[in-house]
Protein backbone atom coordinates (compact mmCIF):
# COMPACT_ATOMS: atom_id res chain seq x y z
CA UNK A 1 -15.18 -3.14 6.31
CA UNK A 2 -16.51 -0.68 9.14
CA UNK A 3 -16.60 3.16 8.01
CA UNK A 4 -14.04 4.60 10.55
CA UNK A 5 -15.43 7.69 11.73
CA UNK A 6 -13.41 10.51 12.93
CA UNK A 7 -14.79 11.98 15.97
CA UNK A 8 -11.64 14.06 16.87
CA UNK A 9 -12.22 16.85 14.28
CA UNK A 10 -15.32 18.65 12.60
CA UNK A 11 -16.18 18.00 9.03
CA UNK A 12 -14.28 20.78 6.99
CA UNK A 13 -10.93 21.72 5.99
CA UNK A 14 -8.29 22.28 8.52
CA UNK A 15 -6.66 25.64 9.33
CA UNK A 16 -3.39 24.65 8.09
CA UNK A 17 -0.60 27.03 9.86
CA UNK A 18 2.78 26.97 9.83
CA UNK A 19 4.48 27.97 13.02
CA UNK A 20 7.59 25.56 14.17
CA UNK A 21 9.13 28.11 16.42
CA UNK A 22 6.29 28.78 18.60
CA UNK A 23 5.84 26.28 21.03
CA UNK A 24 2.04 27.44 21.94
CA UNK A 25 0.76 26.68 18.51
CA UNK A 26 -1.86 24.00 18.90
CA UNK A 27 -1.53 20.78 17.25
CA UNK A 28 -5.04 20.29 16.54
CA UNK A 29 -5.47 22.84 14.22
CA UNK A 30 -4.01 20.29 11.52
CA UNK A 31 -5.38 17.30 11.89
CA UNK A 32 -3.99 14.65 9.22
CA UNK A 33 -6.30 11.48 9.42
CA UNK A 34 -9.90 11.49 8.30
CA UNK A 35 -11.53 11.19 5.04
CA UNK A 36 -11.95 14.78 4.16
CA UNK A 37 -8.03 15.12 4.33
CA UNK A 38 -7.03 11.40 2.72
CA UNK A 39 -9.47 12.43 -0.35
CA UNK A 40 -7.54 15.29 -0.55
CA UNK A 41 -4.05 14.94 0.54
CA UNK A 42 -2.11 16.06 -2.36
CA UNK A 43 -3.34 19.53 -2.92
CA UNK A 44 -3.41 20.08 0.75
CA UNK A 45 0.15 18.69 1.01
CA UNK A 46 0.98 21.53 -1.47
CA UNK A 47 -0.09 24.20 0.19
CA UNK A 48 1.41 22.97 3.47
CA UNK A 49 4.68 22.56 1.39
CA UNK A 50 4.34 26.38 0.35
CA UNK A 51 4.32 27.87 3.80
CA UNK A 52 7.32 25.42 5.20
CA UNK A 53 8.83 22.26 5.40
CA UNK A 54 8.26 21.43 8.72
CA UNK A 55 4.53 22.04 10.74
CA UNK A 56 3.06 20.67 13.69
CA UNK A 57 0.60 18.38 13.27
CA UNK A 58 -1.86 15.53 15.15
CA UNK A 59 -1.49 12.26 13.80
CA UNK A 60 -4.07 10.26 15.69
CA UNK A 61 -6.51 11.55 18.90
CA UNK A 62 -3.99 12.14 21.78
CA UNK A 63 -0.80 11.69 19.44
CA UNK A 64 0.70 14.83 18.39
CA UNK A 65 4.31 16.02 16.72
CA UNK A 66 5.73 17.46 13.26
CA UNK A 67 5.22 16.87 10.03
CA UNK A 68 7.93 16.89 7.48
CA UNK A 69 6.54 17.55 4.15
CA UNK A 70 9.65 19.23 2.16
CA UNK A 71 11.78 16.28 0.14
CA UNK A 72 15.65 17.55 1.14
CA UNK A 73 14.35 17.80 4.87
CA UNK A 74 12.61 14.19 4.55
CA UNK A 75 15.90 12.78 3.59
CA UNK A 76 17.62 14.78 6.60
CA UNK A 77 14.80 13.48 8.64
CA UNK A 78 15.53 9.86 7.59
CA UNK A 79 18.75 9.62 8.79
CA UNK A 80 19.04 12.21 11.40
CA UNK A 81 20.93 10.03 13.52
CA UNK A 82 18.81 11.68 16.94
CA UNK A 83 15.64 10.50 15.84
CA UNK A 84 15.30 6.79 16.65
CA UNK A 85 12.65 4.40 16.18
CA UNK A 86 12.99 2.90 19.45
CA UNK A 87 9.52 4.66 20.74
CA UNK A 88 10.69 4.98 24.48
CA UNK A 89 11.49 9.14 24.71
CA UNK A 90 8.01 8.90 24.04
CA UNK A 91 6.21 5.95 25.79
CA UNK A 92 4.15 8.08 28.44
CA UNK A 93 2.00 9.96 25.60
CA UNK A 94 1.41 6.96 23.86
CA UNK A 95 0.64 5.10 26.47
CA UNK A 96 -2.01 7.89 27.64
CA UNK A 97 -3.03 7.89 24.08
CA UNK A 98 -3.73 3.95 24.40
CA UNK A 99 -1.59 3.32 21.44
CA UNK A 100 -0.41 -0.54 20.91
CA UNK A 101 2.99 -1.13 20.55
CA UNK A 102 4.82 1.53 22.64
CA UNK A 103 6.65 -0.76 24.68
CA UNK A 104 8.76 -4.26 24.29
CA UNK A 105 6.37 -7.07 24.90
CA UNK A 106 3.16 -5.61 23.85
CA UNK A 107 2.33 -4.70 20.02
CA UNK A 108 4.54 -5.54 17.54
CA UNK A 109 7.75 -4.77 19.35
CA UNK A 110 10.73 -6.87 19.16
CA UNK A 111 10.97 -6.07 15.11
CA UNK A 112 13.66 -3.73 13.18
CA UNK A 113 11.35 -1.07 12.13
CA UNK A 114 11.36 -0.17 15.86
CA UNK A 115 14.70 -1.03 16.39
CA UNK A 116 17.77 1.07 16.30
CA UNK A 117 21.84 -0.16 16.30
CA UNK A 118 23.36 -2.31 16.96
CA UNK A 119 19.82 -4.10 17.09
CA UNK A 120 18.44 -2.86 14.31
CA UNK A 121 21.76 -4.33 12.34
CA UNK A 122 21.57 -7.49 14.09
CA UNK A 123 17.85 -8.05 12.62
CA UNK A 124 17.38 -6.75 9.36
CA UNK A 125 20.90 -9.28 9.40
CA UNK A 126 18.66 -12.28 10.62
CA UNK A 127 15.80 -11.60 8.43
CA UNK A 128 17.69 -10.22 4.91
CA UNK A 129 19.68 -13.85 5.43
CA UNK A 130 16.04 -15.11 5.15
CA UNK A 131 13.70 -12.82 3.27
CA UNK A 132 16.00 -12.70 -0.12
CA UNK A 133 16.34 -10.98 -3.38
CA UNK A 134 16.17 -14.73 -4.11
CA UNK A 135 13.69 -15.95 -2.72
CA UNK A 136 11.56 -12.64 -3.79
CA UNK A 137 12.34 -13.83 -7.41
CA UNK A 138 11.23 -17.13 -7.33
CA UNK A 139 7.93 -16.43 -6.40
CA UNK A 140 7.55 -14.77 -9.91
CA UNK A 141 5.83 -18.65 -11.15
CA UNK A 142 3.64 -18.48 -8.62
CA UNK A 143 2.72 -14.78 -8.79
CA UNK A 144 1.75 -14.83 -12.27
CA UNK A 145 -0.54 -18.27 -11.81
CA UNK A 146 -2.12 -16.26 -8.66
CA UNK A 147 -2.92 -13.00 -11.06
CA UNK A 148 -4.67 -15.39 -13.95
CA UNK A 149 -6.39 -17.02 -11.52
CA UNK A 150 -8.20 -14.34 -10.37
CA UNK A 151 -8.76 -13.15 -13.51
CA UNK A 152 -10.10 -16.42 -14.64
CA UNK A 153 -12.34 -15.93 -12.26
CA UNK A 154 -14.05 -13.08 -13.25
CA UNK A 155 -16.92 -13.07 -15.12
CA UNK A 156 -16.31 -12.23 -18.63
CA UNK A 157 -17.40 -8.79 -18.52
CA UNK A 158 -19.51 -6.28 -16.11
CA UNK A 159 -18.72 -4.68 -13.42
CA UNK A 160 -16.98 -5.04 -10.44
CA UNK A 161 -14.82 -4.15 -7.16
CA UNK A 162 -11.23 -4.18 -8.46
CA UNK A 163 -9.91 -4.08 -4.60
CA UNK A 164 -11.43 -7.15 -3.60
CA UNK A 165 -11.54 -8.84 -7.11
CA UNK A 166 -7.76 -8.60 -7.54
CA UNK A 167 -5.68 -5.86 -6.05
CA UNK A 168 -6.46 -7.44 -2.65
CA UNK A 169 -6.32 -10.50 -3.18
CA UNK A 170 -3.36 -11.27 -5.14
CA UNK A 171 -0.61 -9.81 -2.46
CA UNK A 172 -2.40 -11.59 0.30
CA UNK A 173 -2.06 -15.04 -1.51
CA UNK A 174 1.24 -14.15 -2.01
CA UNK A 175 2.52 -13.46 1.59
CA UNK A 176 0.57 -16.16 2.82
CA UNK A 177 2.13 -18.20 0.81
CA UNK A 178 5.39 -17.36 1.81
CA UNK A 179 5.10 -17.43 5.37
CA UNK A 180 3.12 -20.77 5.74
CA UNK A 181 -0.59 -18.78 6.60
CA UNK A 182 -3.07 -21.90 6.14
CA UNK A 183 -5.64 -21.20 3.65
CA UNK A 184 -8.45 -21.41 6.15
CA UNK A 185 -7.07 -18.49 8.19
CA UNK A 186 -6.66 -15.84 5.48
CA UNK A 187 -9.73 -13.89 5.75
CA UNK A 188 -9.34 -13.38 9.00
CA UNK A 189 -5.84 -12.69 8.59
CA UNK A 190 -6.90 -10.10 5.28
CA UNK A 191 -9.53 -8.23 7.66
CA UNK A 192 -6.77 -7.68 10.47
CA UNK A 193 -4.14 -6.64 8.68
CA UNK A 194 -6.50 -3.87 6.76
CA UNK A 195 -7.35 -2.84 10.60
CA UNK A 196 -3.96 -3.06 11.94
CA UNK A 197 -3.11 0.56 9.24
CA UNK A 198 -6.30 2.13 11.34
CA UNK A 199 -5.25 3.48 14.83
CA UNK A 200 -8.64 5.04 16.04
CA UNK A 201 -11.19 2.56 13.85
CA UNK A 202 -13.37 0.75 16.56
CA UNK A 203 -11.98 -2.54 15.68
CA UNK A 204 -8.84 -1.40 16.05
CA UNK A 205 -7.13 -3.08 19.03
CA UNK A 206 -9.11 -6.21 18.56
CA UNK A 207 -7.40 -6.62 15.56
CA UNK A 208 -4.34 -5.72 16.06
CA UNK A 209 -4.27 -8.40 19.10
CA UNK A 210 -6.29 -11.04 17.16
CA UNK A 211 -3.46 -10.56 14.31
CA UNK A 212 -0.55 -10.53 17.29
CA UNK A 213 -2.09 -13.73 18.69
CA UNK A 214 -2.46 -15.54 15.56
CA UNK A 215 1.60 -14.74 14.76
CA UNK A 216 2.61 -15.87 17.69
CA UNK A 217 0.50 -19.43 17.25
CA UNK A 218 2.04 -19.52 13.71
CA UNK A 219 5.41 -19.23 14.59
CA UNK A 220 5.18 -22.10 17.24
CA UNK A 221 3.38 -24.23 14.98
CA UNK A 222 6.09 -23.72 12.53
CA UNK A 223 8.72 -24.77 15.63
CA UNK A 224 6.83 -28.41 15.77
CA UNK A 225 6.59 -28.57 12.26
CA UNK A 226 8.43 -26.87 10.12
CA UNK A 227 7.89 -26.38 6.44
CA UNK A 228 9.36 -25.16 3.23
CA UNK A 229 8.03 -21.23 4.18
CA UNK A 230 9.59 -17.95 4.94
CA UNK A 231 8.40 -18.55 8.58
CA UNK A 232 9.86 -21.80 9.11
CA UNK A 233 13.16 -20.32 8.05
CA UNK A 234 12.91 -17.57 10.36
CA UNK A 235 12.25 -19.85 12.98
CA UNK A 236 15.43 -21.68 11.85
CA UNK A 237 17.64 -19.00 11.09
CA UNK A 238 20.86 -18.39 13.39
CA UNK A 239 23.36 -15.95 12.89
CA UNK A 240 27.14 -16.56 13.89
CA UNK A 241 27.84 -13.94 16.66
CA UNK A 242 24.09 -13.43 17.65
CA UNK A 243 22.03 -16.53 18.00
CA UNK A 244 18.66 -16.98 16.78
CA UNK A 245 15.36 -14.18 16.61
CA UNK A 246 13.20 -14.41 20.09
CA UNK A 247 9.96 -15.25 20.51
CA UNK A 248 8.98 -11.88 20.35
CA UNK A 249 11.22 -10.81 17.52
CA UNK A 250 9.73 -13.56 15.37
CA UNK A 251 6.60 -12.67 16.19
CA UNK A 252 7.26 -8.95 15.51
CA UNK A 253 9.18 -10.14 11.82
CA UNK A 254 5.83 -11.81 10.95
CA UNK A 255 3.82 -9.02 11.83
CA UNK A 256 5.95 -6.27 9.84
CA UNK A 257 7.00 -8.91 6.59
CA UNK A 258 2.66 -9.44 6.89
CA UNK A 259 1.54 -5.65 7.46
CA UNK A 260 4.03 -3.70 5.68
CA UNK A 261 4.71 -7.09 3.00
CA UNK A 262 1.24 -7.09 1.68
CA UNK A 263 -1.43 -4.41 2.73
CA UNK A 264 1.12 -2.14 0.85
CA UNK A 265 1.22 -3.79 -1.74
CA UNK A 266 -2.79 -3.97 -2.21
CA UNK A 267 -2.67 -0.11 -2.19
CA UNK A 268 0.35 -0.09 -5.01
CA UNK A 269 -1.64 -1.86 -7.17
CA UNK A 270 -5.12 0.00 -6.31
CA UNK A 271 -3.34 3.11 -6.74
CA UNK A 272 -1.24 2.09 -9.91
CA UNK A 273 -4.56 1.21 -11.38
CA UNK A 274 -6.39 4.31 -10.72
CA UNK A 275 -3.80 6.40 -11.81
CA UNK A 276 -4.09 5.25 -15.26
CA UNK A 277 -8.04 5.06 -15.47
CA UNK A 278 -7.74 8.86 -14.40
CA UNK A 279 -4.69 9.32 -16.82
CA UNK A 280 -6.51 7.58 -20.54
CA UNK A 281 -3.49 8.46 -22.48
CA UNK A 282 -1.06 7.13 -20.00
CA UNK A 283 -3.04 3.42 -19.95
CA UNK A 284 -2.95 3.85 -23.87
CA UNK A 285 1.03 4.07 -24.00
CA UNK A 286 1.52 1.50 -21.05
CA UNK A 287 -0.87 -0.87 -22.99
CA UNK A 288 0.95 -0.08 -26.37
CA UNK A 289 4.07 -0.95 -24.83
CA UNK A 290 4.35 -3.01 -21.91
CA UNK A 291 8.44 -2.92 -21.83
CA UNK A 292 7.56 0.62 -20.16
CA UNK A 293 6.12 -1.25 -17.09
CA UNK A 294 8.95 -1.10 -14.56
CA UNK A 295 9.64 2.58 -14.96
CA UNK A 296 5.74 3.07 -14.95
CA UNK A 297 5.74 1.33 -11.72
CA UNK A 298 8.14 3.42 -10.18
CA UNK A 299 6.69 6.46 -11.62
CA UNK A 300 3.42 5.19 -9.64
CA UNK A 301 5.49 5.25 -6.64
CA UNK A 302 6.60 8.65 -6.54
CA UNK A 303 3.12 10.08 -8.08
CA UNK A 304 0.88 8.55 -5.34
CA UNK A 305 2.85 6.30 -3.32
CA UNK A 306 0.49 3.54 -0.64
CA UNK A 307 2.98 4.80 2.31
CA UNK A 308 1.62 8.30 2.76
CA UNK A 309 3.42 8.23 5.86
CA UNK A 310 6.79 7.03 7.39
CA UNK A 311 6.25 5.25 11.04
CA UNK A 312 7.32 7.48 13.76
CA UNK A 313 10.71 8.51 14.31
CA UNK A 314 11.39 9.91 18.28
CA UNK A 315 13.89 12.27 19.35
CA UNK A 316 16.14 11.09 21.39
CA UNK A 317 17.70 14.72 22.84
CA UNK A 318 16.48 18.61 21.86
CA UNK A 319 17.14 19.24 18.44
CA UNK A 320 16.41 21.21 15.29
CA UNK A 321 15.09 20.22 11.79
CA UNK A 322 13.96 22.61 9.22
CA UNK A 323 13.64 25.45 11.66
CA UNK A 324 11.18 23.75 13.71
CA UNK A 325 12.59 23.21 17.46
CA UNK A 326 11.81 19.32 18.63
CA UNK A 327 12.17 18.27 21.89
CA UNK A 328 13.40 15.29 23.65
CA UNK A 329 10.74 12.65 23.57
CA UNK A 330 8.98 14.65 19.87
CA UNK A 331 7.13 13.01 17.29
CA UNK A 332 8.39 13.17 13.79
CA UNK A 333 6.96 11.46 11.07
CA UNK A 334 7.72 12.00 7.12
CA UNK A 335 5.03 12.15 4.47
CA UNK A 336 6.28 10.67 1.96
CA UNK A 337 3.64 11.49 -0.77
CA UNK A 338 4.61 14.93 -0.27
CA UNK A 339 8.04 14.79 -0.45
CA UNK A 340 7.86 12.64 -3.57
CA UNK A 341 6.02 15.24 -5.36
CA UNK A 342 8.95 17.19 -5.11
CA UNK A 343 11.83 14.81 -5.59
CA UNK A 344 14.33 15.39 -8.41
CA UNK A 345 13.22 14.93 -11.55
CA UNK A 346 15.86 13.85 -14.01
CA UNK A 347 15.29 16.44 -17.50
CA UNK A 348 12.52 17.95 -15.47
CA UNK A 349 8.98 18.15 -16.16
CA UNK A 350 5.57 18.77 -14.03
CA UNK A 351 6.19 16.85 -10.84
CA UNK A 352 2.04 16.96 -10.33
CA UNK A 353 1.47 14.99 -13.56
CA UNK A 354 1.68 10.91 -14.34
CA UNK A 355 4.21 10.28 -16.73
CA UNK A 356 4.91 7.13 -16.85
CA UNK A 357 7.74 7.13 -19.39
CA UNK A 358 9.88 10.30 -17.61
CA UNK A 359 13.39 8.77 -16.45
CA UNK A 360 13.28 7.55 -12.84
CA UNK A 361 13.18 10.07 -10.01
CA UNK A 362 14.55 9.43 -6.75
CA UNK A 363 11.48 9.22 -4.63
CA UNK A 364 11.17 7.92 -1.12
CA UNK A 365 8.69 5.40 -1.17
CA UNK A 366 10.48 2.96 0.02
CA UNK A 367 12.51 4.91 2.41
CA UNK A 368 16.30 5.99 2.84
CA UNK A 369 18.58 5.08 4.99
CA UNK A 370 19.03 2.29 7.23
CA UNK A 371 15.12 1.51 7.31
CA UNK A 372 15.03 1.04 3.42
CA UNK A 373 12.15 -1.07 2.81
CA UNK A 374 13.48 -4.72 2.58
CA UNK A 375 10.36 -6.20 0.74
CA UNK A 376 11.32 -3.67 -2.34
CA UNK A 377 11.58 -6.11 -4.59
CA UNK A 378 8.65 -8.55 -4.08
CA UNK A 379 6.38 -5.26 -4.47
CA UNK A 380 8.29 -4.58 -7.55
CA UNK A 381 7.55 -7.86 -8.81
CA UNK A 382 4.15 -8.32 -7.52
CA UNK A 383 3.43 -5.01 -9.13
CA UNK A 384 5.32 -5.73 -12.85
CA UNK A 385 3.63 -9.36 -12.95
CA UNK A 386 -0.15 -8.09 -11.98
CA UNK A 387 -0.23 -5.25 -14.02
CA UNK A 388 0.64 -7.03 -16.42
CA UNK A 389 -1.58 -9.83 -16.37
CA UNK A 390 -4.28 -7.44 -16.03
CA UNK A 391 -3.12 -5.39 -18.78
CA UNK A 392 -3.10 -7.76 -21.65
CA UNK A 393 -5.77 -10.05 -20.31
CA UNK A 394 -8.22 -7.26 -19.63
CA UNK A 395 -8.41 -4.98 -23.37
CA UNK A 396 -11.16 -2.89 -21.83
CA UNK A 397 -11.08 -0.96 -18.09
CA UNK A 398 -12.80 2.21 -16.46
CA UNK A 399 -13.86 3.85 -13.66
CA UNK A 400 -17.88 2.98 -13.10
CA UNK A 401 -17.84 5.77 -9.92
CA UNK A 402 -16.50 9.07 -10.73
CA UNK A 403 -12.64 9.77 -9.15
CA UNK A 404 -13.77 12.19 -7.11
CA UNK A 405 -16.68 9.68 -5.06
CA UNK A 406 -13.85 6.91 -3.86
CA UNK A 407 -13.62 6.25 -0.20
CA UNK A 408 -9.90 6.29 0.70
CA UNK A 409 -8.20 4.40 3.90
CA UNK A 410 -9.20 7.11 6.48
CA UNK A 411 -6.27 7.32 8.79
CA UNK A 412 -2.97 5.95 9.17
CA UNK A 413 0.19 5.57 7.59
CA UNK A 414 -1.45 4.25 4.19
CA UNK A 415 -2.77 5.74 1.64
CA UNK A 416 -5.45 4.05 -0.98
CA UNK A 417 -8.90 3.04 -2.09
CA UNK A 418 -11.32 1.26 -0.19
CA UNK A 419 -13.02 0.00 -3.19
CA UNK A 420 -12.32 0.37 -7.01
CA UNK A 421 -15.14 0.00 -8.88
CA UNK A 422 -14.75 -0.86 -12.85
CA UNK A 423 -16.53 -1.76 -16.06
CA UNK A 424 -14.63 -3.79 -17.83
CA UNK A 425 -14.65 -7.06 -20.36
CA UNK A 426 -12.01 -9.86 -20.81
CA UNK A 427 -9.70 -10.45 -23.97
């Protein structure tokens, strides 16, 4: 994959300031994309934390707005029923920004994570009807022949990219599978989904309408001739007082259940991973005792979670969150691996350590509200099955790069490795 270079900003740390009641601050002095900041988002997250909830901040070149980092005001922000995901109080700086998908017709519009009631209800509707708890579930065969398989296909022992050896890998077989995505088409359909998370990378709009293009074929070849896939039952699926999905909500389902459905997921497991090779006596008790896996998992979630950052949320009139005053048409966006640091922990404990057998805290990786992630359970269970199968069929793991030298995903709503590289040697 290209290096994205970020050309917007100087190498360096960024003067982060604090000031959401003065409307002459200037955005640029905390710029939250590039590689200096992804590498080190957590401590900087802190100290951004310490001097307020709520700070202005520019999100891509030419895109500007606040940043909530505080976990009570992310919740507030999540529901706050004047910010809207419909992007329109804001179309004419994204549009000057060149940013894809502003408007109905181009992008990915025409799916619910830009949708707001009664359209919003009327989708996720149409597509929960489809994309099941169910259906999730009965992948789990399938998932766990995927994960041995690439295993299997390692050579017994060396060393070795984890991202594109397994973590990657696995969730794209996964949602190709489920929507019908021919075999022949998935590295192509792998390389634009990666660039679809990287607003500013060179590539960028090629991909994204490459990947748009591609849907849109898919979801007529389904029409002709259906199959026993997710996308053939979207195609398919009616409800009672609504009708069926458009053309361009179908093709906007596809691209969401494909972006958000498996380049996620990658970054889970990448993540997940490195958190234990960084954390020896945390792999120990997870190996020791594998029954600890689903509370490990969502301990990985709230420690270092692959959203860093919520989608944008617009406001739809002037209002006021955490001090900060947001005008009509304002960007607000949530990062979530802040606020997670700082979510409740039941019986306490050091929020900035891995533990992966504390009880459950309420983190927001998945979201709140309305917009709750509905592909939470197939991560869950692409996440229990492939640690698990890597786990037990791989005794011996580590880092062969030190932490600290790992390229992370340098802008964008995601957050995780590039590359994982490990020693390790088969059972």
């Amino acid at each position: 994959m290209d290096t994205y270079q970020n050309t917007t900003q100087p190498a360096g740390e960024p003067h982060e300031q604090h000031a959401p009641h003065n409307d002459s601050y200037d955005p640029h002095e905390l710029v939250v994309m590039g590689p200096e900041f992804k590498a080190d988002a957590h401590r900087r997250y802190a100290r951004l934390r310490a001097k307020g909830p709520i700070h202005r901040a520019q999100f891509f070149p030419g895109i500007t707005g606040w940043l909530v980092v505080d976990y009570d005001l992310a919740r507030e922000a999540l529901t706050h029923p004047a910010l809207l995901k419909d992007p329109e109080p804001a179309a004419e700086m994204l549009e000057a920004a060149g940013f894809l998908g502003h408007k109905r017709g181009t992008g990915f519009g025409g799916q619910m994570l830009e949708a707001d009631p009664p359209e919003h209800t009327r989708l996720r509707r149409l597509v929960s009807g489809v994309f099941s708890r169910k259906r999730s579930a009965a992948m789990e065969p399938r998932i766990t022949e995927i994960a041995n398989e690439l295993i299997d296909a390692m050579p017994p022992s060396g060393e070795l990219d984890l991202v594109q050896a397994f973590t990657a890998p696995l969730p794209v077989t996964v949602i190709a599978e489920l929507l019908g995505i021919p075999e022949a088409d998935r590295q192509d359909f792998r390389r634009w989904t990666a660039l679809a998370f990287q607003v500013g990378h060179p590539e960028y709009a090629t991909a994204v309408a490459s990947l748009h293009g591609f849907l849109r074929q898919l979801v007529e070849d389904k029409r002709r001739a259906p199959g026993d896939d997710l996308m053939s039952a979207l195609v398919a699926a009616r409800d009672k007082d609504d009708g069926r999905l458009s053309e361009e909500e179908l093709a906007g389902t596809a691209a969401l259940l494909v972006i958000a459905g498996h380049e996620t997921t990658v970054n889970l497991l990448g993540n997940s991973v490195l958190a234990l090779l960084r954390h020896p006596d945390q792999l120990r008790l997870l190996r020791n005792d594998l029954r600890l896996l689903p509370d490990a998992i969502e301990e990985f979630l709230r420690y270092d979670t692959s959203v860093e950052r919520t989608t944008n949320r617009y406001a739809a009139e002037d209002l006021e969150l955490g001090g900060a005053h947001i005008p009509r048409g304002g960007i607000v966006t949530v990062a979530l691996a802040s606020a997670n640091r700082v979510a409740p922990l039941p019986g306490g404990g050091d929020p900035d350590a891995l533990d992966i057998a504390r009880p459950v805290a309420r983190h927001l990786s998945f979201g709140h509200g309305i917009h709750h992630c509905l592909g939470a359970p197939l991560a869950r269970l692409e996440a229990r099955v492939a640690l698990h199968t890597l786990l037990t069929r791989v005794p011996h793991l580590e880092l062969a790069v030190p932490a600290e030298s790992l390229d992370w995903f340098p802008a964008g709503m995601v957050r995780g490795v590039l590359s994982l590289p490990v020693r390790y040697r088969l059972g």
